[in-house]
N, C-alpha and C. Protein backbone atom coordinates (compact mmCIF):
# COMPACT_ATOMS: atom_id res chain seq x y z
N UNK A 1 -108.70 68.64 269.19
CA UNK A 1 -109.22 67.28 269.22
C UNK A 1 -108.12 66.31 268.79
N UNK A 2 -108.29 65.14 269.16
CA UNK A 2 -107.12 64.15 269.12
C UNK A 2 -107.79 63.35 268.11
N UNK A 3 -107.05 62.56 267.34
CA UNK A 3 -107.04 61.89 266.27
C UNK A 3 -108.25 60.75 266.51
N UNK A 4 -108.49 60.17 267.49
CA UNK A 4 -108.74 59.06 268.55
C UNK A 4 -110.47 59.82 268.18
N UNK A 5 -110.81 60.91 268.73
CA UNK A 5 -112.07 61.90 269.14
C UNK A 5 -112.72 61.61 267.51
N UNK A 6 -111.62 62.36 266.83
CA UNK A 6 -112.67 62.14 264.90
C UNK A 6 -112.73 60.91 264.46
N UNK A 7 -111.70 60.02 264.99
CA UNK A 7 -112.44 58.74 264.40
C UNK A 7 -113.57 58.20 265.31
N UNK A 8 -114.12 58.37 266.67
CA UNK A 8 -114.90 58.38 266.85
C UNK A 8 -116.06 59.00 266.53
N UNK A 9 -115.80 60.44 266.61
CA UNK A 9 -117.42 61.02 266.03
C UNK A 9 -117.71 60.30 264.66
N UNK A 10 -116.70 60.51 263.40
CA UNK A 10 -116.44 60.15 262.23
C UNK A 10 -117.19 58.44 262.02
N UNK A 11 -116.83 57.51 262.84
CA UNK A 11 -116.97 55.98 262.40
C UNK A 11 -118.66 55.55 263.58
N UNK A 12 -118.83 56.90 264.39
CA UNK A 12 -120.17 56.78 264.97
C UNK A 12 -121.21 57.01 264.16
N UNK A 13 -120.61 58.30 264.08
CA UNK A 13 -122.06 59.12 262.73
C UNK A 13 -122.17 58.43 261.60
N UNK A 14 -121.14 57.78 260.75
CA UNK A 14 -121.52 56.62 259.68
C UNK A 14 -122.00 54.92 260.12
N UNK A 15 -121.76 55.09 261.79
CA UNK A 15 -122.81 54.10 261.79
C UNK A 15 -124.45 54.66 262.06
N UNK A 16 -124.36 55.06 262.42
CA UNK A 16 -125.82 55.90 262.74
C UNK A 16 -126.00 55.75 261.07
N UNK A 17 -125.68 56.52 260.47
CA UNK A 17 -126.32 56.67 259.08
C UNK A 17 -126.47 55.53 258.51
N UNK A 18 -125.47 54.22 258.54
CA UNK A 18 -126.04 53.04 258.16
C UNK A 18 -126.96 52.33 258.76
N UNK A 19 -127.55 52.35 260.22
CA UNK A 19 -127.99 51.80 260.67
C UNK A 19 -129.60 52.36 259.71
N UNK A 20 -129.29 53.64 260.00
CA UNK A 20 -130.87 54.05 259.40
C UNK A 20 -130.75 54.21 258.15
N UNK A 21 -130.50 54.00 257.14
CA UNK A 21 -130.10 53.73 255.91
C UNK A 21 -130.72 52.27 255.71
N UNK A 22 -130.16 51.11 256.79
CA UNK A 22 -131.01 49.62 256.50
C UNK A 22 -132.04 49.83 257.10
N UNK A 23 -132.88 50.50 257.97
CA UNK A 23 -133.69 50.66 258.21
C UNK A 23 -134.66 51.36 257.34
N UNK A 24 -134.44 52.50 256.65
CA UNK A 24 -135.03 52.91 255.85
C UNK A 24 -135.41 51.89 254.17
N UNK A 25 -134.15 51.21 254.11
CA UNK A 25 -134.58 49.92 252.81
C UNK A 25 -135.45 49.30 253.27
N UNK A 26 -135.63 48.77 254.42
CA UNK A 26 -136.25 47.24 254.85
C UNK A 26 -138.14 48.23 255.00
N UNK A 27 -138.19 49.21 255.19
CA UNK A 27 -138.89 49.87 254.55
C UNK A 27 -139.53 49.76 253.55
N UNK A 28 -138.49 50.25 253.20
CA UNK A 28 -139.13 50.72 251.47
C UNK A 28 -139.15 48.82 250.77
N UNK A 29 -138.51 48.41 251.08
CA UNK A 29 -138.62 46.59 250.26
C UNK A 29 -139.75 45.99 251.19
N UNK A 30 -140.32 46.72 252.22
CA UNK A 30 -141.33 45.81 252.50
C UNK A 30 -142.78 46.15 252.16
N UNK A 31 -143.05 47.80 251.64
CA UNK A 31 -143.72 48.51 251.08
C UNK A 31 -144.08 47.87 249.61
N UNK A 32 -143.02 47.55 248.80
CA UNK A 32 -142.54 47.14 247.45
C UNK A 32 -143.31 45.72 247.51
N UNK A 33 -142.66 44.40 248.30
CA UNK A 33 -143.26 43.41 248.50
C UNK A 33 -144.76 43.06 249.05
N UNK A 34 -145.26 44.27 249.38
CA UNK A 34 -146.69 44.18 249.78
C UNK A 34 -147.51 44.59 248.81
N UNK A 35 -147.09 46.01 248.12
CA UNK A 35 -147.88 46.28 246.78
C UNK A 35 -147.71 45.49 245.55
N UNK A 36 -146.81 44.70 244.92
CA UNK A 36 -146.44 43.82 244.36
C UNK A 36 -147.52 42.28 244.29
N UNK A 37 -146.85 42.12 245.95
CA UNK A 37 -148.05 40.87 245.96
C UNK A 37 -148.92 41.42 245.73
N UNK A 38 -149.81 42.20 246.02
CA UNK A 38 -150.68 42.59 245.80
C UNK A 38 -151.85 42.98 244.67
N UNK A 39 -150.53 43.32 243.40
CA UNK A 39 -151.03 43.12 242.00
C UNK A 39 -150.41 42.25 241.19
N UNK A 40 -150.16 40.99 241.99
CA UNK A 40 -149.93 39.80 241.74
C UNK A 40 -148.80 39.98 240.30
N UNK A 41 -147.86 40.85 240.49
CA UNK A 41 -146.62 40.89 240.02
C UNK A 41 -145.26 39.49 240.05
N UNK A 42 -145.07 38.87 239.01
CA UNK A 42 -144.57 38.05 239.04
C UNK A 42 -143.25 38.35 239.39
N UNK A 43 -142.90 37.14 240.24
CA UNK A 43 -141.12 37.55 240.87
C UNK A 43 -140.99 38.90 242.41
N UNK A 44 -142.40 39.14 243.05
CA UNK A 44 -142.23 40.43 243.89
C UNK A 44 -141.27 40.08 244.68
N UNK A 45 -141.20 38.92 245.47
CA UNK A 45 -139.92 38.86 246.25
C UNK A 45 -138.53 39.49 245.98
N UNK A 46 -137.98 38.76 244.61
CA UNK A 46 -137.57 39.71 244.20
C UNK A 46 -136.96 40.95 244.32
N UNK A 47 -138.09 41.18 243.35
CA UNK A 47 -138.17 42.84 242.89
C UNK A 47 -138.06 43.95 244.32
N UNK A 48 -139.01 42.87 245.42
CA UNK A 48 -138.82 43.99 246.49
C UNK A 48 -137.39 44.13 246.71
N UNK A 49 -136.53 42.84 247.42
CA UNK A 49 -135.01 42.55 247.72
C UNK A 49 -134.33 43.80 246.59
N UNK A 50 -134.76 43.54 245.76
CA UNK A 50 -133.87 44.63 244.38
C UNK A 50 -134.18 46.00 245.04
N UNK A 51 -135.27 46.59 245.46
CA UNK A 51 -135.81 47.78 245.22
C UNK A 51 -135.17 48.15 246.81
N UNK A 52 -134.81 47.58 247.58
CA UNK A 52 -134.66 47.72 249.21
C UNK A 52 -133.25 47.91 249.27
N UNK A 53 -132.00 47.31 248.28
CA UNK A 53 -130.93 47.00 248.02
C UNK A 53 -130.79 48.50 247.66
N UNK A 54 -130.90 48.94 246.07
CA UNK A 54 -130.90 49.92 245.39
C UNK A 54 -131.72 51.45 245.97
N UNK A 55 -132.03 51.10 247.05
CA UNK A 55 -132.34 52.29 248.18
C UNK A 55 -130.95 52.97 248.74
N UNK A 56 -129.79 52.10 248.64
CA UNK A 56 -128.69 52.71 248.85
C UNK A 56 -127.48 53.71 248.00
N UNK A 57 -128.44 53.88 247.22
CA UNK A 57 -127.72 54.42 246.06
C UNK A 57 -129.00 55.98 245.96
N UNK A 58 -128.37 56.74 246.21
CA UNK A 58 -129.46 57.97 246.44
C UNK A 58 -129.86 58.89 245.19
N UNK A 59 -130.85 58.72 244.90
CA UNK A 59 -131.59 59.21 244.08
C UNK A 59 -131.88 58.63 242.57
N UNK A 60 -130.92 57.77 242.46
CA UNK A 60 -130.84 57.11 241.09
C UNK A 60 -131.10 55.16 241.28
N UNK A 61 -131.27 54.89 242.53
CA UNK A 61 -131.60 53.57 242.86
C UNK A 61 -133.30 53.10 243.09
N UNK A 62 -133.87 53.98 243.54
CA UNK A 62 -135.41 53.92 243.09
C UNK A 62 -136.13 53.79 241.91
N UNK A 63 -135.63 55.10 240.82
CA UNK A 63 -136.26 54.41 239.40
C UNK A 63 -135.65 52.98 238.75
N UNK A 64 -134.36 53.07 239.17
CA UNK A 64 -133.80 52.20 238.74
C UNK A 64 -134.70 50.33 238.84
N UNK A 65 -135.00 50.39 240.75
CA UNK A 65 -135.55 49.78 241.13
C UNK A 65 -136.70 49.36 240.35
N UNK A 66 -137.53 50.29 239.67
CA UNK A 66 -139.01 50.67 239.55
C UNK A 66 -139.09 49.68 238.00
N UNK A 67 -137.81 50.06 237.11
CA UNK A 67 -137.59 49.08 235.73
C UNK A 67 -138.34 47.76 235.61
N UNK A 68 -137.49 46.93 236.50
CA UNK A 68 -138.07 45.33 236.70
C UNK A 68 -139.31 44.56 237.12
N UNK A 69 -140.00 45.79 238.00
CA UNK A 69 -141.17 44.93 238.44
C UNK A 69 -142.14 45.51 237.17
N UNK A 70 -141.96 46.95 236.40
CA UNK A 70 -142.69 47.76 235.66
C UNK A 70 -142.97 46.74 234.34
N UNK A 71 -141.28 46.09 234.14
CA UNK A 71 -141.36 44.96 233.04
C UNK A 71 -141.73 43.99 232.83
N UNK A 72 -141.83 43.26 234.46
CA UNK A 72 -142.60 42.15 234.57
C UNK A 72 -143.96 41.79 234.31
N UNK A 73 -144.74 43.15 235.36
CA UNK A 73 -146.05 42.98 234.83
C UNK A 73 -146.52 43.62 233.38
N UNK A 74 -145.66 44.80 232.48
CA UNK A 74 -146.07 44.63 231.07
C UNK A 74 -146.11 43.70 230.45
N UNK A 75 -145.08 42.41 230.82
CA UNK A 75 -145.72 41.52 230.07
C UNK A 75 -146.37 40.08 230.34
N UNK A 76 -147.47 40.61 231.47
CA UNK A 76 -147.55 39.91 232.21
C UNK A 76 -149.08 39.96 231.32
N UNK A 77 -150.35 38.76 231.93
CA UNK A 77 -151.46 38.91 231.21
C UNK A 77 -152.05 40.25 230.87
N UNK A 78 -152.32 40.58 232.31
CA UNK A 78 -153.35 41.94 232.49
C UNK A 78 -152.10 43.13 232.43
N UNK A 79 -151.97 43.93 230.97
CA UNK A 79 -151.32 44.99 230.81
C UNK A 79 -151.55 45.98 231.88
N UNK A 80 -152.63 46.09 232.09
CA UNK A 80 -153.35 47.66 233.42
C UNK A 80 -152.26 47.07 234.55
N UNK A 81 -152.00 46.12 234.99
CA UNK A 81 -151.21 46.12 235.88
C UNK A 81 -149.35 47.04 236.05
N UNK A 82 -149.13 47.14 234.83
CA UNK A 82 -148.04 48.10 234.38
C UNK A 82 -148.24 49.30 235.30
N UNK A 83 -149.51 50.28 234.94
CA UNK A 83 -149.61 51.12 235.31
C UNK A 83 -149.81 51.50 237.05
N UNK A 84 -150.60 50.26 237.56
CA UNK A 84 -150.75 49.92 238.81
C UNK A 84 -149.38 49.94 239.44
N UNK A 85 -148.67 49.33 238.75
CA UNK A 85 -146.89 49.30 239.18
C UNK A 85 -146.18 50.77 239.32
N UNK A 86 -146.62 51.61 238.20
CA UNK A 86 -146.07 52.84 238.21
C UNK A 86 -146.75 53.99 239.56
N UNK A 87 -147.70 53.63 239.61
CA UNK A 87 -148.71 54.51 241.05
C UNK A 87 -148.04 53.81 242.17
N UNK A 88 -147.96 52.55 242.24
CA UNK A 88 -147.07 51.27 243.54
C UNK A 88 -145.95 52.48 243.65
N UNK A 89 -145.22 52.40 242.35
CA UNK A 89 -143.58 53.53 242.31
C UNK A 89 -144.09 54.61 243.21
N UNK A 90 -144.77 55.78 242.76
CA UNK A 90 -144.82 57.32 243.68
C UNK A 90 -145.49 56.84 244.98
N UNK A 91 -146.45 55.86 245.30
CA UNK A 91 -147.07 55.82 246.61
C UNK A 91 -145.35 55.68 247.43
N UNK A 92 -144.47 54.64 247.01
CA UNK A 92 -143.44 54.09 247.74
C UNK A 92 -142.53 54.98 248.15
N UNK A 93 -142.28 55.74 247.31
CA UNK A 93 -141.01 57.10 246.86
C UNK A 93 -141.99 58.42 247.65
N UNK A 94 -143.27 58.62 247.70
CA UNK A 94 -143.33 59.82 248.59
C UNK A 94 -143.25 58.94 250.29
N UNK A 95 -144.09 58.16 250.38
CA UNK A 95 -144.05 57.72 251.88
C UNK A 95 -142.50 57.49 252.43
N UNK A 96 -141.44 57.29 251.56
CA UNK A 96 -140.33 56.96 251.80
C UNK A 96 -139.43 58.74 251.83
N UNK A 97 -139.79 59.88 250.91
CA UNK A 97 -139.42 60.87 251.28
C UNK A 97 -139.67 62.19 252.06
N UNK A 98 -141.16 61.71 252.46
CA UNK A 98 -141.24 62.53 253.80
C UNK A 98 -141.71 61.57 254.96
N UNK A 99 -141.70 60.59 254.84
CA UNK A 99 -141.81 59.72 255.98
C UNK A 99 -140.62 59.16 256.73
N UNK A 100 -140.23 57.99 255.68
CA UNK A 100 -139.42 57.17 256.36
C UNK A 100 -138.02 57.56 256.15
N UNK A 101 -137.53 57.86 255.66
CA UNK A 101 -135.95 59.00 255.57
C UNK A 101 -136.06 60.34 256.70
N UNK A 102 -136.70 60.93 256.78
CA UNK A 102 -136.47 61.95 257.32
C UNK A 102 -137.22 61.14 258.98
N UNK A 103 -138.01 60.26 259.10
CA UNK A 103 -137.99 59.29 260.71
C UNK A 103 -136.54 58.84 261.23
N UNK A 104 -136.24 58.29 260.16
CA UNK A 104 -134.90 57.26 260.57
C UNK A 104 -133.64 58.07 260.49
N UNK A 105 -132.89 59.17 259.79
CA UNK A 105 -132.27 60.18 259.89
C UNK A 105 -132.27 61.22 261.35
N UNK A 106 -133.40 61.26 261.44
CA UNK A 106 -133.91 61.81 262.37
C UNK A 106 -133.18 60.81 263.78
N UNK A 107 -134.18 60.21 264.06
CA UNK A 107 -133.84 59.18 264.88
C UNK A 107 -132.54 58.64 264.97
N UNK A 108 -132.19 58.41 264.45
CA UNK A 108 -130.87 57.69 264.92
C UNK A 108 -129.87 58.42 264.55
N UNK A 109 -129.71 59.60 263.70
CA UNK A 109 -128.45 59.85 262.75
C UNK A 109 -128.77 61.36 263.52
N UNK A 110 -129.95 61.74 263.83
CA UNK A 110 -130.06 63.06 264.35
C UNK A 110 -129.92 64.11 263.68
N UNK A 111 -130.23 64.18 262.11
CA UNK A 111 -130.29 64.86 260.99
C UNK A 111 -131.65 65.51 260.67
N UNK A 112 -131.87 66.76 260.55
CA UNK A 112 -133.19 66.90 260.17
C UNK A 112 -133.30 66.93 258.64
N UNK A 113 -134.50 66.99 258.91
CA UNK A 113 -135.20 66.96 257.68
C UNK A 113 -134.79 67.85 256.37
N UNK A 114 -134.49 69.14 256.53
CA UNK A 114 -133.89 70.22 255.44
C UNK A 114 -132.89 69.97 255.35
N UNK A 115 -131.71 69.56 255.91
CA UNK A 115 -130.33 68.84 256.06
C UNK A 115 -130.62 67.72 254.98
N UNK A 116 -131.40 66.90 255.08
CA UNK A 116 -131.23 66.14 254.40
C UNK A 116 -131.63 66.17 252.53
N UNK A 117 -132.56 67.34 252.49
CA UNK A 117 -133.01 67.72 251.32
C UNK A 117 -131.79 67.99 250.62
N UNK A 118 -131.02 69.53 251.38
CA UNK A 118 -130.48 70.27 250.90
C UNK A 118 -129.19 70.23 250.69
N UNK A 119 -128.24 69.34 251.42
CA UNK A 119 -127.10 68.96 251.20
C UNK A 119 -126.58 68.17 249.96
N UNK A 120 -127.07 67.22 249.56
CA UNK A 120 -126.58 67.12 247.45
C UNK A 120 -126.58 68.04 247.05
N UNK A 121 -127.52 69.31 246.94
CA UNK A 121 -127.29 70.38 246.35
C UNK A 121 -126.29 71.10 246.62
N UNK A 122 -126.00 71.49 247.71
CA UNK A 122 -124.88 72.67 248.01
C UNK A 122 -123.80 71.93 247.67
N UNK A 123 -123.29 70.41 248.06
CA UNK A 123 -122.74 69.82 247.77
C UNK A 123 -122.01 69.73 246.60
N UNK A 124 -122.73 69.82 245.10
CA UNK A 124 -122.81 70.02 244.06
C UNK A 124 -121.91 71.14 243.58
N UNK A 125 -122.53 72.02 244.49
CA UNK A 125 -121.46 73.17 244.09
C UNK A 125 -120.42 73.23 244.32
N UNK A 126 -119.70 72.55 245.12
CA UNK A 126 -118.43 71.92 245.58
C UNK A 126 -117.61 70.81 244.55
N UNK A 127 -118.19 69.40 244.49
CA UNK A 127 -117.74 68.13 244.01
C UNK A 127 -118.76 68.57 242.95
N UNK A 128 -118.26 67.26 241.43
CA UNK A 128 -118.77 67.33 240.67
C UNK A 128 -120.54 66.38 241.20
N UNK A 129 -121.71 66.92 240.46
CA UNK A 129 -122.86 66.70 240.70
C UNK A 129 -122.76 64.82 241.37
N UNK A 130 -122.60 63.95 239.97
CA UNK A 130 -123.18 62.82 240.63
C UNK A 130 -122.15 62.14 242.43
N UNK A 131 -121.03 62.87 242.59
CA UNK A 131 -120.35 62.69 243.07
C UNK A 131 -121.23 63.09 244.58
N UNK A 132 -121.70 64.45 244.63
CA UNK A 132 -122.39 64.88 245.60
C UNK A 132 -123.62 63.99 246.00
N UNK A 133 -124.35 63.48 245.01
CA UNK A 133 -125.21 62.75 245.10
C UNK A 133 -125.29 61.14 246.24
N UNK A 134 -123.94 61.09 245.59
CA UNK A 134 -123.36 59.80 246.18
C UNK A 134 -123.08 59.71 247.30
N UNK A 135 -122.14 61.03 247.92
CA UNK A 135 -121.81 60.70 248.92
C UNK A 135 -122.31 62.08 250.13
N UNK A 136 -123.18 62.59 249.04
CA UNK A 136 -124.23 63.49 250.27
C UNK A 136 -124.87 63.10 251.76
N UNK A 137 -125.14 61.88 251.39
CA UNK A 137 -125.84 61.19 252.61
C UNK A 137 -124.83 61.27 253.68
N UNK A 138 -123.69 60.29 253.62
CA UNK A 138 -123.12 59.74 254.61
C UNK A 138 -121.80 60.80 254.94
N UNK A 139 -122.13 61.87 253.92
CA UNK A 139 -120.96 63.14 254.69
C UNK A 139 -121.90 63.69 255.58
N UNK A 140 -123.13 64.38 254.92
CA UNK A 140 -124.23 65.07 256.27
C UNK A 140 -124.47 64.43 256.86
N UNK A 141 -124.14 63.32 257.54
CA UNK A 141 -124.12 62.67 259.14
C UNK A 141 -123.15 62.70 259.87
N UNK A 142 -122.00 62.68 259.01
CA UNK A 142 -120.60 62.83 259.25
C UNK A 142 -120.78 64.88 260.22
N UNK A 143 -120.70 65.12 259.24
CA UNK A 143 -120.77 66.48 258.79
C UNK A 143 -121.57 67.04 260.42
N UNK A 144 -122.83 66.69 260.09
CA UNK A 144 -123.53 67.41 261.56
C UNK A 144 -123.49 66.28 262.78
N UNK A 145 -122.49 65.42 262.57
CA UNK A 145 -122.20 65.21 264.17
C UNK A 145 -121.14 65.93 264.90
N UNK A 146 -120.49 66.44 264.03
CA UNK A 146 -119.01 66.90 264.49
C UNK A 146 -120.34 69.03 264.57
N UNK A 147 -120.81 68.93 263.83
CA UNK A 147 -121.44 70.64 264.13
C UNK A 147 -122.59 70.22 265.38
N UNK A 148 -123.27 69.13 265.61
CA UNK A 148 -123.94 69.33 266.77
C UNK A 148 -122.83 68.71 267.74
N UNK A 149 -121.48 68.03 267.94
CA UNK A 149 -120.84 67.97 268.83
C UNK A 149 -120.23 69.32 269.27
N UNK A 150 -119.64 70.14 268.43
CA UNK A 150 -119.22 71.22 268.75
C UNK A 150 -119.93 72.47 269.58
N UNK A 151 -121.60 72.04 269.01
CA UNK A 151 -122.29 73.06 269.37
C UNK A 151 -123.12 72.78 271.17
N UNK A 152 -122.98 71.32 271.46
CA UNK A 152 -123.27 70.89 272.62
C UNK A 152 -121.56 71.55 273.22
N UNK A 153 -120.64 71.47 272.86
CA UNK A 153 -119.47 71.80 273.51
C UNK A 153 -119.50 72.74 274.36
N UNK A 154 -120.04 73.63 273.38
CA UNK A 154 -119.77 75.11 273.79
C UNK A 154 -120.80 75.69 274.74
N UNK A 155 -121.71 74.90 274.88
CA UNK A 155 -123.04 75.08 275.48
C UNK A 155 -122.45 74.89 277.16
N UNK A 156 -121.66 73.75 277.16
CA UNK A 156 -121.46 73.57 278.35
C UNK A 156 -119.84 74.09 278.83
């Protein structure tokens, strides 16, 4: 392969992965901004923009997310709303990890679903942990475009 070929597969497959990467935030921040308004959480605009942003940061940008709106409404009149915030958190974070990540991966990046579980981990065993974490995503797109290019290769 010529130099020309990997920066193509290479600068395709990380757009694919970004494309569905903003697709998957605008997601998850519009999920955020609907349950929010919804328990009349002060600042949801916001908090969603925060929580849709910090979707790009894998695995440690969701709770992170989850802090500010959790703080807002503790001290907001109605305390029960805290907790309402914390159920808002897992409804958002499961529909977002077997739904909308493994749709949009899928779809556009052409990654399945166990690929996407399992790669931080093996990863890990390689690079140090948070390192894998980080850049797990956008190598396994990298990663299985060049193994499903090869493997369409040979096919034909």
């Amino acid at each position: 392969m010529e130099l020309r070929e990997h920066i193509h597969i290479a600068g395709s497959a990380l757009k694919n992965w970004l494309v569905a990467q903003c697709c998957e935030s605008a997601a998850v921040a519009l999920m955020w901004l609907i349950g929010l308004e919804i328990l009349r959480v002060p600042w949801a605009p916001l908090w969603a923009v925060l929580a849709g942003l910090l979707q790009f940061v894998p695995h440690l940008g969701p709770p992170i997310a989850l802090i500010f709106p959790a703080l807002a409404s503790l001290f907001s009149a109605d305390h029960r709303r805290f907790f309402y915030v914390l159920v808002l958190f897992a409804v958002v974070m499961i529909a977002d990890g077997f739904f909308f990540q493994p749709f949009f991966m899928k779809r556009r990046a052409k990654v399945p679903f166990w690929a996407t579980l399992l790669t931080p981990f093996a990863l890990a065993l390689l690079i140090p942990f948070w390192w894998a974490i980080l850049l797990g995503p956008p190598l396994l797109a990298v990663g299985y475009a060049y193994w499903h290019g090869r493997s369409s290769t040979m096919k034909s």
